[in-house]
C-alpha atoms as a PDB file:
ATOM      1  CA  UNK A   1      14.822 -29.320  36.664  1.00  0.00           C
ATOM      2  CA  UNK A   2      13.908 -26.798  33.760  1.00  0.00           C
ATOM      3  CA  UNK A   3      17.168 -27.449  32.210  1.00  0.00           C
ATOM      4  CA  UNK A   4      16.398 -31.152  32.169  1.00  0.00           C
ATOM      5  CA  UNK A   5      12.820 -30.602  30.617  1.00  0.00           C
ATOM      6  CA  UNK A   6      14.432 -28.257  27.933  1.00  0.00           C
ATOM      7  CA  UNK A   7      17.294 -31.057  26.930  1.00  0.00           C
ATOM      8  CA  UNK A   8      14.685 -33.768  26.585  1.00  0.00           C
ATOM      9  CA  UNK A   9      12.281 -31.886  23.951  1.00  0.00           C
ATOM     10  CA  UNK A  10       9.840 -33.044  21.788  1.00  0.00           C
ATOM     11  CA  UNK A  11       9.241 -36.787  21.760  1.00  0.00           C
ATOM     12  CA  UNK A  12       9.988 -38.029  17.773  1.00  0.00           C
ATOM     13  CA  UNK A  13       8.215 -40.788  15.831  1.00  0.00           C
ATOM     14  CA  UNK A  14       9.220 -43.851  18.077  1.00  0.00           C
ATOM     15  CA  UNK A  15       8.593 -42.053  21.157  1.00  0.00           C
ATOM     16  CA  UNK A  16       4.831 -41.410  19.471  1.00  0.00           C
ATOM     17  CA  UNK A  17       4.578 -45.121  18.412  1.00  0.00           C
ATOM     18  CA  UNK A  18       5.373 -46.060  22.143  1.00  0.00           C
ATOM     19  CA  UNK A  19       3.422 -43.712  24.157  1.00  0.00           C
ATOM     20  CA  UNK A  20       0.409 -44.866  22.064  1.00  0.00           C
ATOM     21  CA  UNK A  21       0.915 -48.099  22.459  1.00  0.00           C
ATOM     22  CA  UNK A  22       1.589 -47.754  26.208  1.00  0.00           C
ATOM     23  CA  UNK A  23      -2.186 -46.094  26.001  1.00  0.00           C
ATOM     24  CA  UNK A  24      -3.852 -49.087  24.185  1.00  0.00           C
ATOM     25  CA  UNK A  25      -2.458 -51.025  26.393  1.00  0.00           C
ATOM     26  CA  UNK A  26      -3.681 -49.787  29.621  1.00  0.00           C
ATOM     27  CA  UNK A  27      -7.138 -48.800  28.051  1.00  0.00           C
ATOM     28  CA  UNK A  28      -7.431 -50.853  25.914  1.00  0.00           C
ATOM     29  CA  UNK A  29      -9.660 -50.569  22.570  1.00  0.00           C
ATOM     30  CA  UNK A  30     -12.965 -49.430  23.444  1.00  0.00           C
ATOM     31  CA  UNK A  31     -11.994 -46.959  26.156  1.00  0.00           C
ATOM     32  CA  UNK A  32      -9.616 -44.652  23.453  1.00  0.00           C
ATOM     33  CA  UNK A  33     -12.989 -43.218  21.747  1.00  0.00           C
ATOM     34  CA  UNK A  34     -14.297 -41.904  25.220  1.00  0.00           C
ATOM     35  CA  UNK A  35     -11.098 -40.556  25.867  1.00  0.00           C
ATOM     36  CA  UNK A  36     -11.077 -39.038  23.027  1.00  0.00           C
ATOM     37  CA  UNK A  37     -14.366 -37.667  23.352  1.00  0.00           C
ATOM     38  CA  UNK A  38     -13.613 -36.162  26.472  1.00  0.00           C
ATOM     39  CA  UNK A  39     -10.641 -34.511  25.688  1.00  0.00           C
ATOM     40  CA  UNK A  40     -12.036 -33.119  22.536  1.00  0.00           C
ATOM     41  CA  UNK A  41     -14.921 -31.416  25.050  1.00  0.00           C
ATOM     42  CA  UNK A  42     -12.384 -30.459  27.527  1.00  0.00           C
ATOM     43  CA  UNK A  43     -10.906 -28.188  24.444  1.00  0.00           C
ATOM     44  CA  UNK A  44     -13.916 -26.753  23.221  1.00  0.00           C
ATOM     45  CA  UNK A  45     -15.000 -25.880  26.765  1.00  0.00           C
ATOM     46  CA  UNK A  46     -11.796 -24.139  27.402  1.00  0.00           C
ATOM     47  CA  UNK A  47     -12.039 -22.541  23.635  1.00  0.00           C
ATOM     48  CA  UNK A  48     -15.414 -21.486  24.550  1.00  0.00           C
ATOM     49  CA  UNK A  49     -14.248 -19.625  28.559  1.00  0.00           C
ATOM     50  CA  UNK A  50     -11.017 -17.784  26.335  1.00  0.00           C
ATOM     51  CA  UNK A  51     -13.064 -16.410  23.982  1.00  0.00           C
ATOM     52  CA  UNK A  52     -15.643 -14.992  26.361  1.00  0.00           C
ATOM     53  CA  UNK A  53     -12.622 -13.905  28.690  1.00  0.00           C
ATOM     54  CA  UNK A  54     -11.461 -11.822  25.037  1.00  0.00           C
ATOM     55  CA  UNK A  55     -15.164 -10.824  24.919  1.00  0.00           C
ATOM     56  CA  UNK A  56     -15.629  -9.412  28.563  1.00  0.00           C
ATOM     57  CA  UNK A  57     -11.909  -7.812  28.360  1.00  0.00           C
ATOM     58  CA  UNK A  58     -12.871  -6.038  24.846  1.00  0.00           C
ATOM     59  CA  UNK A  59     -15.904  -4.927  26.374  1.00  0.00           C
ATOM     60  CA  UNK A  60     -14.190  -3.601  29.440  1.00  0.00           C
ATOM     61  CA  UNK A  61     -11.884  -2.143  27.243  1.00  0.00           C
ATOM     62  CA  UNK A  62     -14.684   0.000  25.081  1.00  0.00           C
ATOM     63  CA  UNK A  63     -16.492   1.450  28.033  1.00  0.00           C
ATOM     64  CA  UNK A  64     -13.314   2.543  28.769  1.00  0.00           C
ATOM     65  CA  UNK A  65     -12.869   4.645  26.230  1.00  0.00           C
ATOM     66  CA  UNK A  66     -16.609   5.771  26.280  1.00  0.00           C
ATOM     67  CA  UNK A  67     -16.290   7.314  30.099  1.00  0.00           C
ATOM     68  CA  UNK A  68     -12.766   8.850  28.621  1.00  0.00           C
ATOM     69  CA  UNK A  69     -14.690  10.906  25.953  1.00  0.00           C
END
């Protein structure tokens, strides 16, 4: 099944052109914005968790070195 997903690859410009229309379609106009929105908060949220996961493993990392000296 990897295989398959490899030989397909990235969708071009008609692909694009389809899949949005596929979404306007089935969402129609006023629902896009809040999807949108939502998605745009889903990133930042999951921006926000890496970057205090690089925070707390940094940290881990420096009293680490502190015990070592």
């Amino acid at each position: 099944m990897l295989e398959a997903i490899l030989l397909i690859g990235m969708p071009g410009l008609p692909e694009w052109i389809l899949i949005l229309l596929v979404v306007v379609l089935l969402f129609g106009g006023r629902k896009i914005p809040e999807l949108m929105r939502g998605l745009g908060k889903g990133i930042r949220e999951f921006n926000d968790a890496k970057g205090k996961v690089k925070e707390n493993i940094e940290e881990g990392m420096k009293e680490k070195d502190a015990k070592a000296n």
